[in-house]
C-alpha atoms as a PDB file:
ATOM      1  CA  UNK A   1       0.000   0.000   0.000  1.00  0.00           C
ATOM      2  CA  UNK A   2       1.847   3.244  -0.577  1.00  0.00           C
ATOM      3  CA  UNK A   3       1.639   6.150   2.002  1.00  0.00           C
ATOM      4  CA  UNK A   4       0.294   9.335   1.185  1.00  0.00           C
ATOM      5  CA  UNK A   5       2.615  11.770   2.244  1.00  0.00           C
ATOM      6  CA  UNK A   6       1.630  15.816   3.457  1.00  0.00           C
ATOM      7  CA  UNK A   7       3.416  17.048  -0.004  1.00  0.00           C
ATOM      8  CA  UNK A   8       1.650  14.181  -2.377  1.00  0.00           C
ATOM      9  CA  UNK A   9      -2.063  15.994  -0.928  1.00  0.00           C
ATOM     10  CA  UNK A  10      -0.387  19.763  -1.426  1.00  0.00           C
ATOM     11  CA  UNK A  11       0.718  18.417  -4.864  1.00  0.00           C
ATOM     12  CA  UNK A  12      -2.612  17.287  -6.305  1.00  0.00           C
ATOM     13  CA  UNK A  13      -4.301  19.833  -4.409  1.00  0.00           C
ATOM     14  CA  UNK A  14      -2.455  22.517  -7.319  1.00  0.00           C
ATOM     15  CA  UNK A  15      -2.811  20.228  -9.615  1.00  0.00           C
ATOM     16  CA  UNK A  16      -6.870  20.403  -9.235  1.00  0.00           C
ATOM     17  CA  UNK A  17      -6.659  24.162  -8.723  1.00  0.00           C
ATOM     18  CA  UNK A  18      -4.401  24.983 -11.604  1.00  0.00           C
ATOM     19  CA  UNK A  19      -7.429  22.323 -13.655  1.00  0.00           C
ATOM     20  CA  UNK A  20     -10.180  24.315 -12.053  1.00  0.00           C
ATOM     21  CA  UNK A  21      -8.383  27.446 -13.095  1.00  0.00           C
ATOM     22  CA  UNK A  22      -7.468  27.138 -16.935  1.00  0.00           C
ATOM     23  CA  UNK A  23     -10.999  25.619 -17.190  1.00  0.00           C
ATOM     24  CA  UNK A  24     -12.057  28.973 -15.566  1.00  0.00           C
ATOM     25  CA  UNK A  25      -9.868  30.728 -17.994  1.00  0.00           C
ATOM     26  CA  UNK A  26     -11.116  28.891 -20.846  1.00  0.00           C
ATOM     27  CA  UNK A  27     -14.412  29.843 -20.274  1.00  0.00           C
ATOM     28  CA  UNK A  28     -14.195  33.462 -18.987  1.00  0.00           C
ATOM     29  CA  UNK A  29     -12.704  33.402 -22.797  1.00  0.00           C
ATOM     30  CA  UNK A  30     -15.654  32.636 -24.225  1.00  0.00           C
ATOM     31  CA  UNK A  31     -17.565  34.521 -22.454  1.00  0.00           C
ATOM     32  CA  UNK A  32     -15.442  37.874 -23.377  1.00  0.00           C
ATOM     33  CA  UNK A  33     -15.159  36.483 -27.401  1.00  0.00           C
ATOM     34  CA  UNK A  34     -18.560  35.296 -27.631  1.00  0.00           C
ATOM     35  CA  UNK A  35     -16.761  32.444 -29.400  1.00  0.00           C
ATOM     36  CA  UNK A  36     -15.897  28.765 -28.741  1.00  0.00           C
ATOM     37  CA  UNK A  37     -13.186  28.722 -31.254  1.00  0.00           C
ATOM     38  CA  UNK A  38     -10.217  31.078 -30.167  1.00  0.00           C
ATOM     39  CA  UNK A  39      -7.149  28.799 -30.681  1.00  0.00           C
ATOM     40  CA  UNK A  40      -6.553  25.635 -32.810  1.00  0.00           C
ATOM     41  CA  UNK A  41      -6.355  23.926 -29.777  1.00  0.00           C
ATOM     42  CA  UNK A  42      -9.879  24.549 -28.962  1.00  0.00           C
ATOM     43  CA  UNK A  43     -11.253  22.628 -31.627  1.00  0.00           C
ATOM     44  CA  UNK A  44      -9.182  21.128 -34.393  1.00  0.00           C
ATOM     45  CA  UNK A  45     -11.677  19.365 -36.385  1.00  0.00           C
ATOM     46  CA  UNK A  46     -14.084  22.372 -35.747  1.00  0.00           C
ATOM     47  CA  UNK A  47     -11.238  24.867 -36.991  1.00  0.00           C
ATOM     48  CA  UNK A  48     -10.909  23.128 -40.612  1.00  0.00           C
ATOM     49  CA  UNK A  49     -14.709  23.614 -40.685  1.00  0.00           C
ATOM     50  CA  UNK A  50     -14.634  27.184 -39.604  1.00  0.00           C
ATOM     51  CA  UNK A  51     -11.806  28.116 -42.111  1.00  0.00           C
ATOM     52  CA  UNK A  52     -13.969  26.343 -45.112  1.00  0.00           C
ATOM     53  CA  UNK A  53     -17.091  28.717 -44.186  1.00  0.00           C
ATOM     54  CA  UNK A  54     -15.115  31.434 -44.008  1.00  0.00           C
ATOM     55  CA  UNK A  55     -13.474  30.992 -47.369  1.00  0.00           C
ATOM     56  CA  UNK A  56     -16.541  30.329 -49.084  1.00  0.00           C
ATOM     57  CA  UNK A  57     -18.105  33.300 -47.565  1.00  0.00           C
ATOM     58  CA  UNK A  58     -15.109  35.134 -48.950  1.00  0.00           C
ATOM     59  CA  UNK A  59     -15.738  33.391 -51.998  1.00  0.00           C
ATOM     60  CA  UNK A  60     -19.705  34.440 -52.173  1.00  0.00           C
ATOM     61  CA  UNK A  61     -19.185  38.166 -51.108  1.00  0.00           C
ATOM     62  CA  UNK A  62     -16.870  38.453 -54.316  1.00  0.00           C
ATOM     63  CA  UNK A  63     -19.796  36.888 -56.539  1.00  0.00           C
ATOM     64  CA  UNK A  64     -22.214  39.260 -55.065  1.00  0.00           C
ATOM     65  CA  UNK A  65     -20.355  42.561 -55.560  1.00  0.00           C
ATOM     66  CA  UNK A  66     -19.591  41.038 -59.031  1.00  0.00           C
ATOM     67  CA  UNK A  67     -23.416  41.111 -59.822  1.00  0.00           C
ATOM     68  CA  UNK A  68     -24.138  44.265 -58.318  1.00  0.00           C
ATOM     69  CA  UNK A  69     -21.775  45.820 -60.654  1.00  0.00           C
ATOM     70  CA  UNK A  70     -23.314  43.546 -63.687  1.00  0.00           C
ATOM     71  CA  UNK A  71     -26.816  45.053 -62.006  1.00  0.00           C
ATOM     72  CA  UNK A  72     -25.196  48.408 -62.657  1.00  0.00           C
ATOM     73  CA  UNK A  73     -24.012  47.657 -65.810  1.00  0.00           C
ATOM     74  CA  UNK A  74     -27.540  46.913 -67.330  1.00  0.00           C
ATOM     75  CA  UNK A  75     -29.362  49.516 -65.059  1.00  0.00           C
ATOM     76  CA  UNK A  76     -27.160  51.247 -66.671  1.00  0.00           C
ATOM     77  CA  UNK A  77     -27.667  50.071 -70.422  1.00  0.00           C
ATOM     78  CA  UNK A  78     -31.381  49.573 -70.078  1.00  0.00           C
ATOM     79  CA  UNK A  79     -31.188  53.637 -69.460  1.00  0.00           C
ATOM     80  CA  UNK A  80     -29.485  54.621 -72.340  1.00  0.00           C
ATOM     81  CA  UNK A  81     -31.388  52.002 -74.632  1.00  0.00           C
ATOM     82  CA  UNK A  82     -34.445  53.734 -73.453  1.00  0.00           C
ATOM     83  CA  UNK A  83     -32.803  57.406 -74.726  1.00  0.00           C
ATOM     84  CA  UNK A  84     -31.856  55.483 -77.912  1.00  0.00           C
ATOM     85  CA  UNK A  85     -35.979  54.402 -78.078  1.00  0.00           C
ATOM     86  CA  UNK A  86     -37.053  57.713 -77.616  1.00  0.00           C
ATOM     87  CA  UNK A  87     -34.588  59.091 -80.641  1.00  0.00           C
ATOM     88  CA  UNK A  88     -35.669  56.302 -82.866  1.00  0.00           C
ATOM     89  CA  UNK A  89     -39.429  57.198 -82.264  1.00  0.00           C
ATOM     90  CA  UNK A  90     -39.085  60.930 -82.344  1.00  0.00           C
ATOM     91  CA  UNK A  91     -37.448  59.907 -86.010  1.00  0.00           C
ATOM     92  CA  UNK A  92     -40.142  58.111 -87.496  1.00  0.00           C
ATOM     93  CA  UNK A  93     -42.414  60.617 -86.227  1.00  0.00           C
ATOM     94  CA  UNK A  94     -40.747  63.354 -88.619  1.00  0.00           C
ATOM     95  CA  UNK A  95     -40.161  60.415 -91.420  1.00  0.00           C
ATOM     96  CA  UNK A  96     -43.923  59.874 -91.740  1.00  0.00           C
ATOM     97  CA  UNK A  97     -44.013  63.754 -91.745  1.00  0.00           C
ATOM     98  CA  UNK A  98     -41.159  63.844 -94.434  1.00  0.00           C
ATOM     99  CA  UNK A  99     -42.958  61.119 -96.424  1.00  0.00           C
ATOM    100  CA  UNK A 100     -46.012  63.397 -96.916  1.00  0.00           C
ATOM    101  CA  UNK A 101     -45.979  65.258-100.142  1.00  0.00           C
ATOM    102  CA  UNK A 102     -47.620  68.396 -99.378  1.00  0.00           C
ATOM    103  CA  UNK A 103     -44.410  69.991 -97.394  1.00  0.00           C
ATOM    104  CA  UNK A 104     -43.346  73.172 -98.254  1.00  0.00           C
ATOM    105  CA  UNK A 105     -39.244  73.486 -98.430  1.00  0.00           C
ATOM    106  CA  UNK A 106     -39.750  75.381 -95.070  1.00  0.00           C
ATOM    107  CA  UNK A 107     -41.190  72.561 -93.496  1.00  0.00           C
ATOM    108  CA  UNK A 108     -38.857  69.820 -95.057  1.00  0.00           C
ATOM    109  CA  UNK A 109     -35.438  71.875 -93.682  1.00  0.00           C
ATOM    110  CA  UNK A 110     -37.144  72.143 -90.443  1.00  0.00           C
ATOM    111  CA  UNK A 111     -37.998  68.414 -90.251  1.00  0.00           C
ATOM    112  CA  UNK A 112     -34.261  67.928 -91.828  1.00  0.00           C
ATOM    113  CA  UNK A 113     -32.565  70.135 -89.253  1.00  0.00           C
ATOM    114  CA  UNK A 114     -34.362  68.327 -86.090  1.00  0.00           C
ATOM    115  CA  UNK A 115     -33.075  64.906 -87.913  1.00  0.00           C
ATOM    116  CA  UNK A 116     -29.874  66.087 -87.808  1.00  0.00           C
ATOM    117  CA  UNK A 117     -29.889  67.311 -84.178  1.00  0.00           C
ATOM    118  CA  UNK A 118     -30.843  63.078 -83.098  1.00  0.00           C
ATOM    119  CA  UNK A 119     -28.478  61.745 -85.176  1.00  0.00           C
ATOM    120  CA  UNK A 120     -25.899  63.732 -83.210  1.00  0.00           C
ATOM    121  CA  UNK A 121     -27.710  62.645 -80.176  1.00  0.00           C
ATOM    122  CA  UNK A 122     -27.929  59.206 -81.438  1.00  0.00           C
ATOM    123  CA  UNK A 123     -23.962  59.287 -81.697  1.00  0.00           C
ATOM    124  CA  UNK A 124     -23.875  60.705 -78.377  1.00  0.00           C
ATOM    125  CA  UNK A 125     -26.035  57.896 -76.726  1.00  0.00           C
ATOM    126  CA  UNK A 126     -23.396  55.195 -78.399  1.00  0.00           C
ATOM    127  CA  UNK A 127     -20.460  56.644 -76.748  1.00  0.00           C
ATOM    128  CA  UNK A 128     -22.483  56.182 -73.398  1.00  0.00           C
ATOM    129  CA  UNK A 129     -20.354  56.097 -70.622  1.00  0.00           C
ATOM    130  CA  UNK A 130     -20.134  54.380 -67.661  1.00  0.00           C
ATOM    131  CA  UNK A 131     -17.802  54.916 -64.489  1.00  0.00           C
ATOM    132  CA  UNK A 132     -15.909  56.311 -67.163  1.00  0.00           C
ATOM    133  CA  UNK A 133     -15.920  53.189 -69.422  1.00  0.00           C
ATOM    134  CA  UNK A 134     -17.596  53.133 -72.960  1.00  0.00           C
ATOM    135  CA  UNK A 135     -20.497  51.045 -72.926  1.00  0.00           C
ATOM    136  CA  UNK A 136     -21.075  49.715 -76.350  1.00  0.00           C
ATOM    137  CA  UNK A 137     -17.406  49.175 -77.340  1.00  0.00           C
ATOM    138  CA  UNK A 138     -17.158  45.551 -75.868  1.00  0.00           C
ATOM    139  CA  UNK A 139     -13.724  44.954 -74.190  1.00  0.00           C
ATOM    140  CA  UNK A 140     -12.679  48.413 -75.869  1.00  0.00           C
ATOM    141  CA  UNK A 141     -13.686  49.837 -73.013  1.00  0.00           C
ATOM    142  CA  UNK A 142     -11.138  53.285 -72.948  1.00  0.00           C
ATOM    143  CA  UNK A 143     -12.097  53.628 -76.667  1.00  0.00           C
ATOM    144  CA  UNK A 144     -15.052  55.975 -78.105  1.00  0.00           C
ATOM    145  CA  UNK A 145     -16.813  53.537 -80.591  1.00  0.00           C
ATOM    146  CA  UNK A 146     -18.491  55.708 -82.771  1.00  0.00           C
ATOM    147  CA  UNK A 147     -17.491  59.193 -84.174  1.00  0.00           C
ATOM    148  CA  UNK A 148     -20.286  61.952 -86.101  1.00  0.00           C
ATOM    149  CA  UNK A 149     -18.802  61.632 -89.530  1.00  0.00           C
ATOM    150  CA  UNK A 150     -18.027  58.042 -89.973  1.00  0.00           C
ATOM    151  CA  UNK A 151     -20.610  56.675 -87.062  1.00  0.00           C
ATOM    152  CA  UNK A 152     -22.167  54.380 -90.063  1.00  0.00           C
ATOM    153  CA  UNK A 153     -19.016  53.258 -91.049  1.00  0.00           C
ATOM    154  CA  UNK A 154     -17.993  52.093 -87.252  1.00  0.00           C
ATOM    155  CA  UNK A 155     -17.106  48.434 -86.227  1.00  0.00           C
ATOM    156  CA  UNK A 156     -17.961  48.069 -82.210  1.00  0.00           C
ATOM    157  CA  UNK A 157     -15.833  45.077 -80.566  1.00  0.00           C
ATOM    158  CA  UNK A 158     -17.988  42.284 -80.763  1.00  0.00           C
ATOM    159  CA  UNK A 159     -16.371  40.713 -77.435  1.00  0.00           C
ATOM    160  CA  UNK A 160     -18.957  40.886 -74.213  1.00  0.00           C
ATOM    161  CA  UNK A 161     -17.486  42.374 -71.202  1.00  0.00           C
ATOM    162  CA  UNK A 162     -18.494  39.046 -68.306  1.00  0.00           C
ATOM    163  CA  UNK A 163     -19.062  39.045 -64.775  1.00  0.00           C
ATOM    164  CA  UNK A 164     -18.242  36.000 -63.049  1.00  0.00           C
ATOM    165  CA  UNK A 165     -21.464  35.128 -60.551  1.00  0.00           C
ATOM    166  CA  UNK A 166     -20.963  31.654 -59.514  1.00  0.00           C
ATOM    167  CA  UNK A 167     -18.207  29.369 -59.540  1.00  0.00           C
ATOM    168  CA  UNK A 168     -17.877  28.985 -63.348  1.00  0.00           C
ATOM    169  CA  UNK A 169     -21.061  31.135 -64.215  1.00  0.00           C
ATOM    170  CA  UNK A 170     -20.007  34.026 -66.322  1.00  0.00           C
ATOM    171  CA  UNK A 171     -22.525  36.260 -67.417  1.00  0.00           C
ATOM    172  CA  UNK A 172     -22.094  38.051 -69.968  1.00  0.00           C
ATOM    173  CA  UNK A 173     -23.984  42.231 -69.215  1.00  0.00           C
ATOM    174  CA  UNK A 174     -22.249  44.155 -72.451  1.00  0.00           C
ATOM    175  CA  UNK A 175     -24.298  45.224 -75.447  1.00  0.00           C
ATOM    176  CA  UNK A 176     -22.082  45.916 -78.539  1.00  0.00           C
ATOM    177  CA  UNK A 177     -22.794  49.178 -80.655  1.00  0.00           C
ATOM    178  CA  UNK A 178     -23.626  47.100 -83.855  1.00  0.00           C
ATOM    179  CA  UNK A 179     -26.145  45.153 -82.314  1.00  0.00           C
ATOM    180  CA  UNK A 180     -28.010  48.276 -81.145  1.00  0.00           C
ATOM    181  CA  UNK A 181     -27.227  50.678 -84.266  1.00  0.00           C
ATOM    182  CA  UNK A 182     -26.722  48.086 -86.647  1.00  0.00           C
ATOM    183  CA  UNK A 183     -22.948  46.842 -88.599  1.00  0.00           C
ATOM    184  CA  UNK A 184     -21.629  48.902 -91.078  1.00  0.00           C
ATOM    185  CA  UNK A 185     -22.813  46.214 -94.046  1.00  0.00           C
ATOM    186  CA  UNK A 186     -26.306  46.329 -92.636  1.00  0.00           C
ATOM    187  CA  UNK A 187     -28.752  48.256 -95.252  1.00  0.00           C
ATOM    188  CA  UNK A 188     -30.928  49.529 -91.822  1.00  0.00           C
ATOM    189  CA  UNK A 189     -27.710  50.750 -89.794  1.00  0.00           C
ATOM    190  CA  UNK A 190     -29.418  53.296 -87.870  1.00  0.00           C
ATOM    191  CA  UNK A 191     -26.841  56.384 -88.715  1.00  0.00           C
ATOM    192  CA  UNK A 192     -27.118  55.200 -92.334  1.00  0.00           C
ATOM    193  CA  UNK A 193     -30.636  55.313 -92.276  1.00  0.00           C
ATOM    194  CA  UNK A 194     -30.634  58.959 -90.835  1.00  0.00           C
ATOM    195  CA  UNK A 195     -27.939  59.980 -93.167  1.00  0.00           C
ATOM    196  CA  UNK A 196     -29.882  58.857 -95.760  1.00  0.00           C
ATOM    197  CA  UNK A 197     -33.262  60.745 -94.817  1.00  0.00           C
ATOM    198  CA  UNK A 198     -31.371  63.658 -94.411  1.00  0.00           C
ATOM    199  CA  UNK A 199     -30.489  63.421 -98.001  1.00  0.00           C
ATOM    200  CA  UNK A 200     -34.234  62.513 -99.036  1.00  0.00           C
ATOM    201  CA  UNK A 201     -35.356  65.511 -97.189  1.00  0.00           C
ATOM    202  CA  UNK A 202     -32.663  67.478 -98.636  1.00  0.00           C
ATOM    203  CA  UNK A 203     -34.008  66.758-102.340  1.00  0.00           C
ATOM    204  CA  UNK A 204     -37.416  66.784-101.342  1.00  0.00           C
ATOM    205  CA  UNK A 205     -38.151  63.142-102.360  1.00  0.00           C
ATOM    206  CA  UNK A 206     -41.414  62.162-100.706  1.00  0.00           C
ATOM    207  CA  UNK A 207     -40.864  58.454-102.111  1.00  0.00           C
ATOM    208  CA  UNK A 208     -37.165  57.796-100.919  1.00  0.00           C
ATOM    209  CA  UNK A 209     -38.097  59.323 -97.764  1.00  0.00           C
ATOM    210  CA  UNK A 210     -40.965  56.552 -97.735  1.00  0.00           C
ATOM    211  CA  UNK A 211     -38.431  53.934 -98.544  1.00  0.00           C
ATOM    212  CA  UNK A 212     -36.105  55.154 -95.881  1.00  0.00           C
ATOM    213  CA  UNK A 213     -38.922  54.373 -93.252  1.00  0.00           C
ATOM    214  CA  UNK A 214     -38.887  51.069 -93.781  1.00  0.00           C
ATOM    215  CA  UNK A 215     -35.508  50.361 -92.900  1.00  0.00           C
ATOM    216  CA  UNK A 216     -35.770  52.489 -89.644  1.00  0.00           C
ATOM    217  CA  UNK A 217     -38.382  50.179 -88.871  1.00  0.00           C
ATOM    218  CA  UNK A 218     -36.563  46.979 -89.417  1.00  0.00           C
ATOM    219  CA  UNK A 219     -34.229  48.951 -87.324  1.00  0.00           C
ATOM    220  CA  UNK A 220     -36.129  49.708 -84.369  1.00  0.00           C
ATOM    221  CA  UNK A 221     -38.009  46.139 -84.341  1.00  0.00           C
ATOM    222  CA  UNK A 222     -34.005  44.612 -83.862  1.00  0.00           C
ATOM    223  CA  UNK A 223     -33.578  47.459 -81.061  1.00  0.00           C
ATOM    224  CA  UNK A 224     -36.343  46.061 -79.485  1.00  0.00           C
ATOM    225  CA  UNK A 225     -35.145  43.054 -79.345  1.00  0.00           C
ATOM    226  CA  UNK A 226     -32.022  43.509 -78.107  1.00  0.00           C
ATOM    227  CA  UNK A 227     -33.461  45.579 -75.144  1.00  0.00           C
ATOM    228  CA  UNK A 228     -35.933  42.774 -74.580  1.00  0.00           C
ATOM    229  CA  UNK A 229     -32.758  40.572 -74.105  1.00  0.00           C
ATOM    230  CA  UNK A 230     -31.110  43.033 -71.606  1.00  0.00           C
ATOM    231  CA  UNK A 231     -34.564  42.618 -69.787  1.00  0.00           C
ATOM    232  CA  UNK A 232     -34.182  39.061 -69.999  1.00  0.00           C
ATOM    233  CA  UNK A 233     -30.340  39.654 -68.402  1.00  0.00           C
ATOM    234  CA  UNK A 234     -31.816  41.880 -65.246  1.00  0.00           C
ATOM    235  CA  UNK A 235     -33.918  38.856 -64.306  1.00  0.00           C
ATOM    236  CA  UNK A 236     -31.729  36.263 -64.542  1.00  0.00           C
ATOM    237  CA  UNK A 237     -29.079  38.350 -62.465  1.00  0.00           C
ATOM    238  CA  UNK A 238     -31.588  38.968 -59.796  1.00  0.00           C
ATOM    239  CA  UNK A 239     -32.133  35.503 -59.290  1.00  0.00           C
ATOM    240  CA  UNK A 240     -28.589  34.904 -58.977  1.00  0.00           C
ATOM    241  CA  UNK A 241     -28.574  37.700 -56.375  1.00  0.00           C
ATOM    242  CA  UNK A 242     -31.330  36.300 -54.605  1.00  0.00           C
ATOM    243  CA  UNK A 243     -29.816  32.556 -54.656  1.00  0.00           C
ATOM    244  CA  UNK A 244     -26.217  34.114 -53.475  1.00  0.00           C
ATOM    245  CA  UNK A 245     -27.990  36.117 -50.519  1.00  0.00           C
ATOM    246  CA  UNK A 246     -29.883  32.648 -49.650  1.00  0.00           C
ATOM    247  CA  UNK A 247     -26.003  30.930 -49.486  1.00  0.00           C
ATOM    248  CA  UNK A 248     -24.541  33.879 -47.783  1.00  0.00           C
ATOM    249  CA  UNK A 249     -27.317  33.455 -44.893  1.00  0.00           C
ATOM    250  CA  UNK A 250     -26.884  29.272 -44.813  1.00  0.00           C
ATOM    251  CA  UNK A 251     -23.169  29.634 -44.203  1.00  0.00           C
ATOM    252  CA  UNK A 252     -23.185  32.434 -42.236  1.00  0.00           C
ATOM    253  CA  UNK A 253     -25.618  30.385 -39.974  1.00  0.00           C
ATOM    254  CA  UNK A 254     -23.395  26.982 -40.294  1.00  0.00           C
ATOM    255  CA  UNK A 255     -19.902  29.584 -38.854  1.00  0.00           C
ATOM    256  CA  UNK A 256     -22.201  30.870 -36.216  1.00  0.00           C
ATOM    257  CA  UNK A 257     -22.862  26.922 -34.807  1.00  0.00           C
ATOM    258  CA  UNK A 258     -19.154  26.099 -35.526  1.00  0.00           C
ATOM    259  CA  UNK A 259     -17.438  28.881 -34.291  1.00  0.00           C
ATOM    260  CA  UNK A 260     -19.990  31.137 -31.804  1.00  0.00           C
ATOM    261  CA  UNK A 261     -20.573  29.845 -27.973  1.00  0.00           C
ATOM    262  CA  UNK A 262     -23.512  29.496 -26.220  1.00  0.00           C
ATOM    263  CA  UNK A 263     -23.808  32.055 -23.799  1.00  0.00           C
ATOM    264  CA  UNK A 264     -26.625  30.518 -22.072  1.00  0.00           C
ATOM    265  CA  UNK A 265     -24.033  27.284 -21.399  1.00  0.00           C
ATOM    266  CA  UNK A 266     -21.170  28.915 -20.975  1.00  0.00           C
ATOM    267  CA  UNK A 267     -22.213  31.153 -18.520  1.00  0.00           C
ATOM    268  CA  UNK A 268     -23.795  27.839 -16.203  1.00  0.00           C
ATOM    269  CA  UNK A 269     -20.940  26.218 -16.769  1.00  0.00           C
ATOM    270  CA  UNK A 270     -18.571  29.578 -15.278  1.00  0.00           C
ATOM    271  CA  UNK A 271     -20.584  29.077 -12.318  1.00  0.00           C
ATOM    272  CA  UNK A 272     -20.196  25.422 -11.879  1.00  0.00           C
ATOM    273  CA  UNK A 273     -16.680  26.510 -12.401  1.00  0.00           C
ATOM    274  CA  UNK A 274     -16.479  28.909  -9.655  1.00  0.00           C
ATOM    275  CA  UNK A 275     -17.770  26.850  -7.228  1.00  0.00           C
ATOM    276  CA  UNK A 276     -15.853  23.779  -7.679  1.00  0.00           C
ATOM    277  CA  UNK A 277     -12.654  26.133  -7.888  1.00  0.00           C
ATOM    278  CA  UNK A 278     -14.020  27.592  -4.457  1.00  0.00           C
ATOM    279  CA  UNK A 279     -15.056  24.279  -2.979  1.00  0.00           C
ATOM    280  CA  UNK A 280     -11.072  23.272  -3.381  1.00  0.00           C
ATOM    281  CA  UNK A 281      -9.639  26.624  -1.784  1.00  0.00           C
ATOM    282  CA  UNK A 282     -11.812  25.580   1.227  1.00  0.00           C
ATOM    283  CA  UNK A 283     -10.628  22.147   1.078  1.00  0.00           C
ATOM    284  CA  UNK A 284      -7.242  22.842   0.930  1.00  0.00           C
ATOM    285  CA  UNK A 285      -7.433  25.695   3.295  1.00  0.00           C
ATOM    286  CA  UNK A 286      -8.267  22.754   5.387  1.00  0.00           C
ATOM    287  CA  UNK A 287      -5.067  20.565   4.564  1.00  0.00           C
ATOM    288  CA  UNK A 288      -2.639  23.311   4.498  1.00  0.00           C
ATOM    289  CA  UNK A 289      -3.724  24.083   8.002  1.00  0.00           C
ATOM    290  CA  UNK A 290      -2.203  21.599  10.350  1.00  0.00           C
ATOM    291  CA  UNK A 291       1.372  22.105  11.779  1.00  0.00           C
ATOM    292  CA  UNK A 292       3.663  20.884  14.669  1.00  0.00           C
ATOM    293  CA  UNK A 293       2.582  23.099  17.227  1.00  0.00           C
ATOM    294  CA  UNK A 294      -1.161  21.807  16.327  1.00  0.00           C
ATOM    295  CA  UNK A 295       0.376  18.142  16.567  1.00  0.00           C
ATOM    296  CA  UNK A 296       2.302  19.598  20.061  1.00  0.00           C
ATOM    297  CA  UNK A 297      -1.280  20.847  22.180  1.00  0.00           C
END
């Protein structure tokens, strides 16, 4: 049987109060942090977790300021396509007034002068710019794609600027200037088929004038379309929004279990704690306290 000495008790009496302590510690940790996870050590299957969520949050947070900027981008388009609308309705308006042949030359160089004046604006709208990048250049973004004397001559890039939403979802949010205005071989190229009423006003030819109408409404049916596809763009990006806000939540929830402490728990458990840690200063008070002289009496 081996004998217990006086220093074996003081020895595992600091032993159990050094335990008591760091378990004190540990806890008055979480309790400051709010957090369970504060070292490696605390956790180590529960830190490789905690580092995943995290990364992937990082991850998600970069796909959702990528589609607010595509957002922007075709808030942004959608605006000036609207402009564009407006010019290519205003012009048809003075076409079918044009086309009449009842116009006195007055009213022909008035009609031909307010032609003139949209298909400067119409250049204007297709150097759009955008946080100071041209809009319908494609990747030519630092380049003015269309200029006042040779806009119906102009080739836009044809490459889509792409926003990447989702692991290995690029969208892409660019329109290019030919698709709006039309390609330099196309016989309804929008600047073409101003230049060209300008001219029919010019001579006072009621039936070119009529013939020019036609192609600015094969024109402004493939404008349509194309703004009808930016439409179809928006809603497809907000459903990507709303589908990365809906991941964004799950893993923020699935960090909070791995990583955040209970308060609730933690704070019974501090107690528990505290008392067992005061339980063994009374108990030891208790050992410590015999000596000789109490041995002597």
């Amino acid at each position: 049987m081996q004998r217990v000495t006086q220093s074996m008790m003081s020895s595992q009496l600091l032993r159990n109060l050094n335990t008591n302590m760091r378990q004190m510690d540990n806890l008055q940790n979480q309790l400051s942090t709010g957090r369970k996870l504060n070292k490696p050590s605390d956790d180590p299957v529960g830190i490789t977790y905690s580092m995943r969520y995290r990364s992937e949050l990082s991850a998600n947070e970069q796909y959702e300021k990528n589609a607010d900027a595509a957002q922007s981008w075709l808030d942004f388009t959608d605006t000036v396509l609207g402009q564009a609308g407006d010019v290519f309705q205003r012009v048809r308006e003075l076409a079918v007034q044009g086309a009449n042949g009842t116009n006195t030359p007055e009213s022909l160089n008035s009609i031909k002068s307010e032609i003139g004046q949209l298909y400067e604006q119409l250049v204007q709208i297709g150097n759009s710019e955008f946080n100071g990048k041209y809009v319908f250049n494609g990747q030519f973004t630092d380049v003015a794609p269309y200029t006042s004397a040779s806009a119906a001559t102009e080739m836009t890039d044809a490459v889509h600027i792409q926003y990447e939403v989702s692991p290995g979802v690029k969208m892409p949010v660019s329109t290019t200037g030919n698709e709006v205005f039309g390609a330099p071989s196309d016989d309804d190229n929008a600047f073409k088929v101003l230049k060209d009423l300008i001219s029919a006003l010019d001579s006072a030819d009621s039936s070119a004038v009529g013939d020019v109408l036609g192609k600015l409404d094969s024109r402004y049916d493939k404008f349509l379309e194309v703004r009808a596809e930016v439409g179809a763009k928006t809603n497809r990006l907000e459903h990507a929004e709303n589908r990365l806000k809906d991941i964004n939540i799950n893993l923020e929830s699935l960090q909070s279990k791995t990583e955040d402490a209970d308060l609730s728990e933690v704070i019974t458990r501090f107690l528990m704690s505290e008392n067992v840690y005061r339980s063994s200063l009374s108990a030891g008070s208790k050992l410590i306290q015999p000596s000789l002289v109490d041995f002597l009496r």
